[in-house]
C-alpha atoms as a PDB file:
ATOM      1  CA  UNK A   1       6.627  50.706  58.833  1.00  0.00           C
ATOM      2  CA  UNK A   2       7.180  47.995  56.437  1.00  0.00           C
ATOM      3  CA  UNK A   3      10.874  48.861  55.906  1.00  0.00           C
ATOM      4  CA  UNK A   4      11.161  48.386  59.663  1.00  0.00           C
ATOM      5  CA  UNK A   5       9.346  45.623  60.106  1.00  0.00           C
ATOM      6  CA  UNK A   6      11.764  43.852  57.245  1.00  0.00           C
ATOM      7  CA  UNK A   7      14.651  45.165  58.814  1.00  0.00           C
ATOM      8  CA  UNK A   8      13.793  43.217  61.954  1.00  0.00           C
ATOM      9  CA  UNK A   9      13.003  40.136  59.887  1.00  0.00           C
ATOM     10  CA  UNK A  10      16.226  39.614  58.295  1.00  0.00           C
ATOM     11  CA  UNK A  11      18.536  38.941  60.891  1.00  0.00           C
ATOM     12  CA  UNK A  12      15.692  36.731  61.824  1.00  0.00           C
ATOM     13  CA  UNK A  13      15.609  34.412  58.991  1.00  0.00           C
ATOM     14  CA  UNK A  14      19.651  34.453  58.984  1.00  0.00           C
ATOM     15  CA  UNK A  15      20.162  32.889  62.046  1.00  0.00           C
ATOM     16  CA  UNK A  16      17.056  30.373  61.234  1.00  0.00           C
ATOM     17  CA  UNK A  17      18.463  29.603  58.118  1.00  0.00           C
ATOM     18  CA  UNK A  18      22.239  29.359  59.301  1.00  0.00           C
ATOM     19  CA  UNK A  19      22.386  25.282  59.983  1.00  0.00           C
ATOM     20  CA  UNK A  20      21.096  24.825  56.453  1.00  0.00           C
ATOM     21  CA  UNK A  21      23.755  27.531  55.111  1.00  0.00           C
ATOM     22  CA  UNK A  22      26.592  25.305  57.834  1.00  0.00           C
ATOM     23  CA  UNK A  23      25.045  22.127  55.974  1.00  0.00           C
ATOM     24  CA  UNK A  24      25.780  23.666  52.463  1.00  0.00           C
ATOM     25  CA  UNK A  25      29.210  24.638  53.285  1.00  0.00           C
ATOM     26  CA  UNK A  26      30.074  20.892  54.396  1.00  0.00           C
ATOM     27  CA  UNK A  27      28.971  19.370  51.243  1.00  0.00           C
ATOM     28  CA  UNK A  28      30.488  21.787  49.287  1.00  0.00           C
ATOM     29  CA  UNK A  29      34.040  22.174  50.996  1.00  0.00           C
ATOM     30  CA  UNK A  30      34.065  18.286  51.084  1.00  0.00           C
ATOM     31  CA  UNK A  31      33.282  17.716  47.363  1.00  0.00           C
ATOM     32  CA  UNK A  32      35.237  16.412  44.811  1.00  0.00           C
ATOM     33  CA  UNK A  33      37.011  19.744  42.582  1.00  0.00           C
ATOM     34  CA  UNK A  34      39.262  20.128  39.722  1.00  0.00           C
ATOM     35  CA  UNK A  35      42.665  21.842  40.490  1.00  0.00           C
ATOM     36  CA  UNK A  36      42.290  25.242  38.233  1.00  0.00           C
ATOM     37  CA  UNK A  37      45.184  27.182  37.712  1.00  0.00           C
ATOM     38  CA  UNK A  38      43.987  30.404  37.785  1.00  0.00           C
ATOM     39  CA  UNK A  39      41.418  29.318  40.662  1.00  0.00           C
ATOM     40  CA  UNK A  40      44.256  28.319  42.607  1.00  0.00           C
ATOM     41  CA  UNK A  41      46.175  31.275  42.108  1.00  0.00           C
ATOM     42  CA  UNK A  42      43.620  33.834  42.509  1.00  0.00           C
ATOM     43  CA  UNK A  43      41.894  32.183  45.998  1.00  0.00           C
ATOM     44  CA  UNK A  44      45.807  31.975  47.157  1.00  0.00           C
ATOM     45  CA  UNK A  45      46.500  35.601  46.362  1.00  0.00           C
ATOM     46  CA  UNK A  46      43.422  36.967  47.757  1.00  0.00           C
ATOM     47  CA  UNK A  47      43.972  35.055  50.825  1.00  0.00           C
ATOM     48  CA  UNK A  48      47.550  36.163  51.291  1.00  0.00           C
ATOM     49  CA  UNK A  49      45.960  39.748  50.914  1.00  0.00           C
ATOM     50  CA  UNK A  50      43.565  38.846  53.603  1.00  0.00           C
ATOM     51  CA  UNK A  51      46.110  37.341  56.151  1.00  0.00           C
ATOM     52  CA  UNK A  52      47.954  40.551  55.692  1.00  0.00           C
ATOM     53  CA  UNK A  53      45.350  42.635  55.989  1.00  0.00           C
ATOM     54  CA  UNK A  54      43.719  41.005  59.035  1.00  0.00           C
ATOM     55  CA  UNK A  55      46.861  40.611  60.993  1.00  0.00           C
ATOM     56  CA  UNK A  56      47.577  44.602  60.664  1.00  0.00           C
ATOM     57  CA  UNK A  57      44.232  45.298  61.698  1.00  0.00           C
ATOM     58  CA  UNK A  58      44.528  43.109  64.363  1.00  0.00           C
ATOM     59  CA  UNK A  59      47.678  45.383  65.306  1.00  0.00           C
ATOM     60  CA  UNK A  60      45.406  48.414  65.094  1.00  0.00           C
ATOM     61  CA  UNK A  61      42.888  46.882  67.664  1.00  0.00           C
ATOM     62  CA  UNK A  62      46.289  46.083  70.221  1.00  0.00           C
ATOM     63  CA  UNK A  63      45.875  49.881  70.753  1.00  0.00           C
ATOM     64  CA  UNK A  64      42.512  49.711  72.286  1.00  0.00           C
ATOM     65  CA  UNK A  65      41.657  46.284  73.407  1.00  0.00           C
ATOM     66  CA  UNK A  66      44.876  44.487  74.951  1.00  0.00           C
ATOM     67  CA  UNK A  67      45.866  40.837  73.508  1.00  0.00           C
ATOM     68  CA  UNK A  68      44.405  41.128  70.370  1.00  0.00           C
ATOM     69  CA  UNK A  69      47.420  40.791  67.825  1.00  0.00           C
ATOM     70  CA  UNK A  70      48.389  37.852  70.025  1.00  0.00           C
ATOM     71  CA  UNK A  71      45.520  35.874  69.435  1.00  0.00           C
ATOM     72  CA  UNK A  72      45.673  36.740  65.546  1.00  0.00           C
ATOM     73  CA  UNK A  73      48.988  35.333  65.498  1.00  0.00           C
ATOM     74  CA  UNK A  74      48.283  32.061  67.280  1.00  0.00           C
ATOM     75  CA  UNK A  75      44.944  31.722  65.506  1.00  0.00           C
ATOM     76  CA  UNK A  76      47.150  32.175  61.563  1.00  0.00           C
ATOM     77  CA  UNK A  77      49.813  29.660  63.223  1.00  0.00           C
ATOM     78  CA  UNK A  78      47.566  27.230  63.945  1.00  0.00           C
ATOM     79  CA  UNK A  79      45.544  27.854  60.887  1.00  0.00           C
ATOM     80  CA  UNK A  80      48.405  27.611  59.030  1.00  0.00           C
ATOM     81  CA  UNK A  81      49.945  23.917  60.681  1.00  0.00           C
ATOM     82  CA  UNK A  82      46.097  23.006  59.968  1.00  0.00           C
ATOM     83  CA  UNK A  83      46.052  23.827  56.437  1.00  0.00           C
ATOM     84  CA  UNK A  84      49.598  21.574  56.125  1.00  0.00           C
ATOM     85  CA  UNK A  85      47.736  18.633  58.034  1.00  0.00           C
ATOM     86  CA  UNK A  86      44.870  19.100  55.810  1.00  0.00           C
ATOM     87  CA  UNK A  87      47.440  19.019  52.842  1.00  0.00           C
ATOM     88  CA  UNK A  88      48.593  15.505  54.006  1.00  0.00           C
ATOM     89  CA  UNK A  89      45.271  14.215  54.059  1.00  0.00           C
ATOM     90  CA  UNK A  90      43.788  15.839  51.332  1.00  0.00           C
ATOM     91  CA  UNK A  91      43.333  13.019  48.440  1.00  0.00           C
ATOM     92  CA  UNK A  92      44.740  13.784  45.227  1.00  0.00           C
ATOM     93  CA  UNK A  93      44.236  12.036  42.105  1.00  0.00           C
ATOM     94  CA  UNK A  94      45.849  13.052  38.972  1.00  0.00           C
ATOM     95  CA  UNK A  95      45.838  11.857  35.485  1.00  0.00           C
ATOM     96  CA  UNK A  96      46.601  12.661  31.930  1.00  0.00           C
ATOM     97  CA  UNK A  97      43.729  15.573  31.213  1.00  0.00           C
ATOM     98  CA  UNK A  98      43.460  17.022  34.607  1.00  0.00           C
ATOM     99  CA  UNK A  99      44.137  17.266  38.241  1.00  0.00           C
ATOM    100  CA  UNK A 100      41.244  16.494  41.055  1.00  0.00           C
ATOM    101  CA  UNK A 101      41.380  16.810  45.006  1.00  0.00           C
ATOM    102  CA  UNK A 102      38.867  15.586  47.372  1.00  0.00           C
ATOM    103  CA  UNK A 103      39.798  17.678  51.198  1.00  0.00           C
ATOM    104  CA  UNK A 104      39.530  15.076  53.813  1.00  0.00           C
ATOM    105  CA  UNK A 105      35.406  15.331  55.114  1.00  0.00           C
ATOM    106  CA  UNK A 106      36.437  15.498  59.130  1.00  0.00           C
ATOM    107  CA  UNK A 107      38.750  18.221  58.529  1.00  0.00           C
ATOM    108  CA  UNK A 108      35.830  20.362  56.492  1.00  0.00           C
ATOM    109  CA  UNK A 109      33.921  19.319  59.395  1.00  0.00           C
ATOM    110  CA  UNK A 110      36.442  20.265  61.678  1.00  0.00           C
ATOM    111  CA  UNK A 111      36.491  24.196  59.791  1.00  0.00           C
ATOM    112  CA  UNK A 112      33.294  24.552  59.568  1.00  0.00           C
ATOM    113  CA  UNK A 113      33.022  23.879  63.241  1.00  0.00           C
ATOM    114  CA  UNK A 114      35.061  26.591  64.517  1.00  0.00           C
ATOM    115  CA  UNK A 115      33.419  29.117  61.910  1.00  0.00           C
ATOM    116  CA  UNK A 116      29.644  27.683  63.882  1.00  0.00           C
ATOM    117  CA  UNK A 117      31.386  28.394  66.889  1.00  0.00           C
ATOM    118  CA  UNK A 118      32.537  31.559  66.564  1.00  0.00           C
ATOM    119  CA  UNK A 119      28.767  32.701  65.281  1.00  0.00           C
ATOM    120  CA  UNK A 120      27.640  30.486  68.463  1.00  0.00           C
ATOM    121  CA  UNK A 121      30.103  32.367  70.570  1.00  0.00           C
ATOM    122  CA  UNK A 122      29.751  35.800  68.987  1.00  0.00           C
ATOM    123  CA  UNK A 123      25.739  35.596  69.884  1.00  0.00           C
ATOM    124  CA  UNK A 124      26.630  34.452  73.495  1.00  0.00           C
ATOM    125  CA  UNK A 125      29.066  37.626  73.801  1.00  0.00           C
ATOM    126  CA  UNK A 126      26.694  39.634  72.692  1.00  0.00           C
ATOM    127  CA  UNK A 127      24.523  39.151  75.559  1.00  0.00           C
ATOM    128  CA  UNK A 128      26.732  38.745  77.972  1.00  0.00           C
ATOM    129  CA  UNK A 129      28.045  42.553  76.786  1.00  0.00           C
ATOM    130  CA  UNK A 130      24.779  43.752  76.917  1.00  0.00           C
ATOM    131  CA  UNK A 131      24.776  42.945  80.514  1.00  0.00           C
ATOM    132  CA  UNK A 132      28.191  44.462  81.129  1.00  0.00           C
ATOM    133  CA  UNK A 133      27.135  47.590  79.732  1.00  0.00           C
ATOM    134  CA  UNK A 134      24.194  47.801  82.065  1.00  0.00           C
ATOM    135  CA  UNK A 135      26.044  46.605  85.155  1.00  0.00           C
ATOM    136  CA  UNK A 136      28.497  48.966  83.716  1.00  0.00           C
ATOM    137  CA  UNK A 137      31.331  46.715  83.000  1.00  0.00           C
ATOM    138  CA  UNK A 138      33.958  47.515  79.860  1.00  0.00           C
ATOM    139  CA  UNK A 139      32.117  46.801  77.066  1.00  0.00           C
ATOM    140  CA  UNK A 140      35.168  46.479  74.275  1.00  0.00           C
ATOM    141  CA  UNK A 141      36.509  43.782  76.303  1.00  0.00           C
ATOM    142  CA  UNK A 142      33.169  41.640  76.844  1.00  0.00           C
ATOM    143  CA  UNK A 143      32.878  40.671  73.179  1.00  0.00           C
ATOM    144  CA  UNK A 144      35.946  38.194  73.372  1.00  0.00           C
ATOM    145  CA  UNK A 145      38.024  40.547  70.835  1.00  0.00           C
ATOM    146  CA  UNK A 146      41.623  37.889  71.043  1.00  0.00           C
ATOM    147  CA  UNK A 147      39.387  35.006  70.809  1.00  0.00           C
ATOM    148  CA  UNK A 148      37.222  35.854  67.577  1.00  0.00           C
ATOM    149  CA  UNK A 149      40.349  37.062  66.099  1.00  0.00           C
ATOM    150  CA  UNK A 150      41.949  33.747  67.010  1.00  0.00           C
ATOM    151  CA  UNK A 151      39.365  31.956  65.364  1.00  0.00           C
ATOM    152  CA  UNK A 152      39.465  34.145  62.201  1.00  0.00           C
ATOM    153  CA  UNK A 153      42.609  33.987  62.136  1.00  0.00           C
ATOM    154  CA  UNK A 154      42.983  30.187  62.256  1.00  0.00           C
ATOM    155  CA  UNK A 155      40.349  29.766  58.911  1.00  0.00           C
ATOM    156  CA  UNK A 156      42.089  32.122  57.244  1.00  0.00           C
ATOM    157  CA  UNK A 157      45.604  30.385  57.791  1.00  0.00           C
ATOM    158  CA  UNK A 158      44.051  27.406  57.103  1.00  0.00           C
ATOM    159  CA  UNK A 159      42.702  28.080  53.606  1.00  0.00           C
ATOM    160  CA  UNK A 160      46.316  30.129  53.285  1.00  0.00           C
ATOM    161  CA  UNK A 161      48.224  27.043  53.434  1.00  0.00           C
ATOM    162  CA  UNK A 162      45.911  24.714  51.472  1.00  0.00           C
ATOM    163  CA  UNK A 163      46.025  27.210  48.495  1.00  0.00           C
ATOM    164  CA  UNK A 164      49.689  27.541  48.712  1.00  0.00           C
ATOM    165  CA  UNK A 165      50.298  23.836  48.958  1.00  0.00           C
ATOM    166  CA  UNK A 166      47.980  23.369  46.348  1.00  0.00           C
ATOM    167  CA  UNK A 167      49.261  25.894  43.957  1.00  0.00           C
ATOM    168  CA  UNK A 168      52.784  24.409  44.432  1.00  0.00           C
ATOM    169  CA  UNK A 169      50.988  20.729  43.893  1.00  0.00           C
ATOM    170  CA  UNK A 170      49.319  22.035  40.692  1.00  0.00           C
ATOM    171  CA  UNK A 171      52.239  23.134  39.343  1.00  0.00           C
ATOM    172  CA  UNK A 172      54.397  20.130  39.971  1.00  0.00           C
ATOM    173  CA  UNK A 173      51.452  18.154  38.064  1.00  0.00           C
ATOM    174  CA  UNK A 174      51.759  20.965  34.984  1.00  0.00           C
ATOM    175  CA  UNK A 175      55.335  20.271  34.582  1.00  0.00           C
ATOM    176  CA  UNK A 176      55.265  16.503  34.723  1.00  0.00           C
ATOM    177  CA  UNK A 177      56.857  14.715  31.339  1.00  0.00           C
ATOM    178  CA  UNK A 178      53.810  14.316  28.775  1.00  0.00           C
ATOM    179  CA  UNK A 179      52.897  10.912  27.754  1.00  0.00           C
ATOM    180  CA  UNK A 180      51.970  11.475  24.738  1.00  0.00           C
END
């Protein structure tokens, strides 16, 4: 009974706890960092991996639930012009020991937005599926498939471009003539 009871807590205290976990993620994705070489590299190589990935499984789902590799694609392409914008804006300050960049705050905001609203979105499907499947209704297609996978799509194009601009930034700052 107890193991029951706690599984019923749990997603309980997630969802109570999820604007202080949307808070964290704002101050952190807005904060000041240090340009890492192997950081850099590794976050853009596992997000390549996961653009790949997700856009073949998106593929997969086109057998079942119609639309879905379409809104994948637009979601990564507009991830992807957002993660050039956020490039532009990004500050960057270099000097002789190291390399820093601060991501512009609105555009955090702006990412960690459409990451609430999917959860936002994903609990509002949810019900509205659980009333299609009593009135009988297709339930694949009342959980907004295209559009989560849009919105996936578009934060993990996002962070796909930022790490590759970044990584290309980096470098450029590694091979600058020493001052010494």
């Amino acid at each position: 009974m107890p193991l029951v009871l706690l599984l019923l807590l749990v997603p309980i205290v997630v969802i109570a706890l999820m604007p202080l976990l949307l808070i964290q993620r704002y101050r952190a994705g807005k904060a000041r960092r240090q340009a890492r070489a192997w950081a850099v590299s590794l976050n853009l190589a596992v997000m390549a991996l996961s653009a790949v990935f997700f856009l073949i499984s998106a593929a997969f789902t086109t057998f079942w639930i119609a639309g879905s590799f379409e809104g994948a694609a637009l979601g990564m392409a507009a991830g992807l012009l957002l993660g050039i914008f956020g490039l532009l804006i990004t500050r960057w300050e270099a000097d002789a020991l190291a390399f820093h960049y601060t991501p512009n705050s609105w555009l955090v905001l702006v990412v960690t937005l459409i990451v609430s609203a999917r959860v936002i979105y994903g609990i509002f499907r949810t019900i509205a599926a659980a009333r299609a499947g009593v009135a009988g209704g297709a339930l694949a297609t009342a959980f907004g498939v295209p559009e989560s996978l849009a919105a996936g799509a578009m934060v993990i194009g996002y962070y796909l471009a930022f790490n590759a601009g970044l990584r290309w930034r980096l470098r450029r700052w590694q091979r600058r003539p020493r001052q010494d």
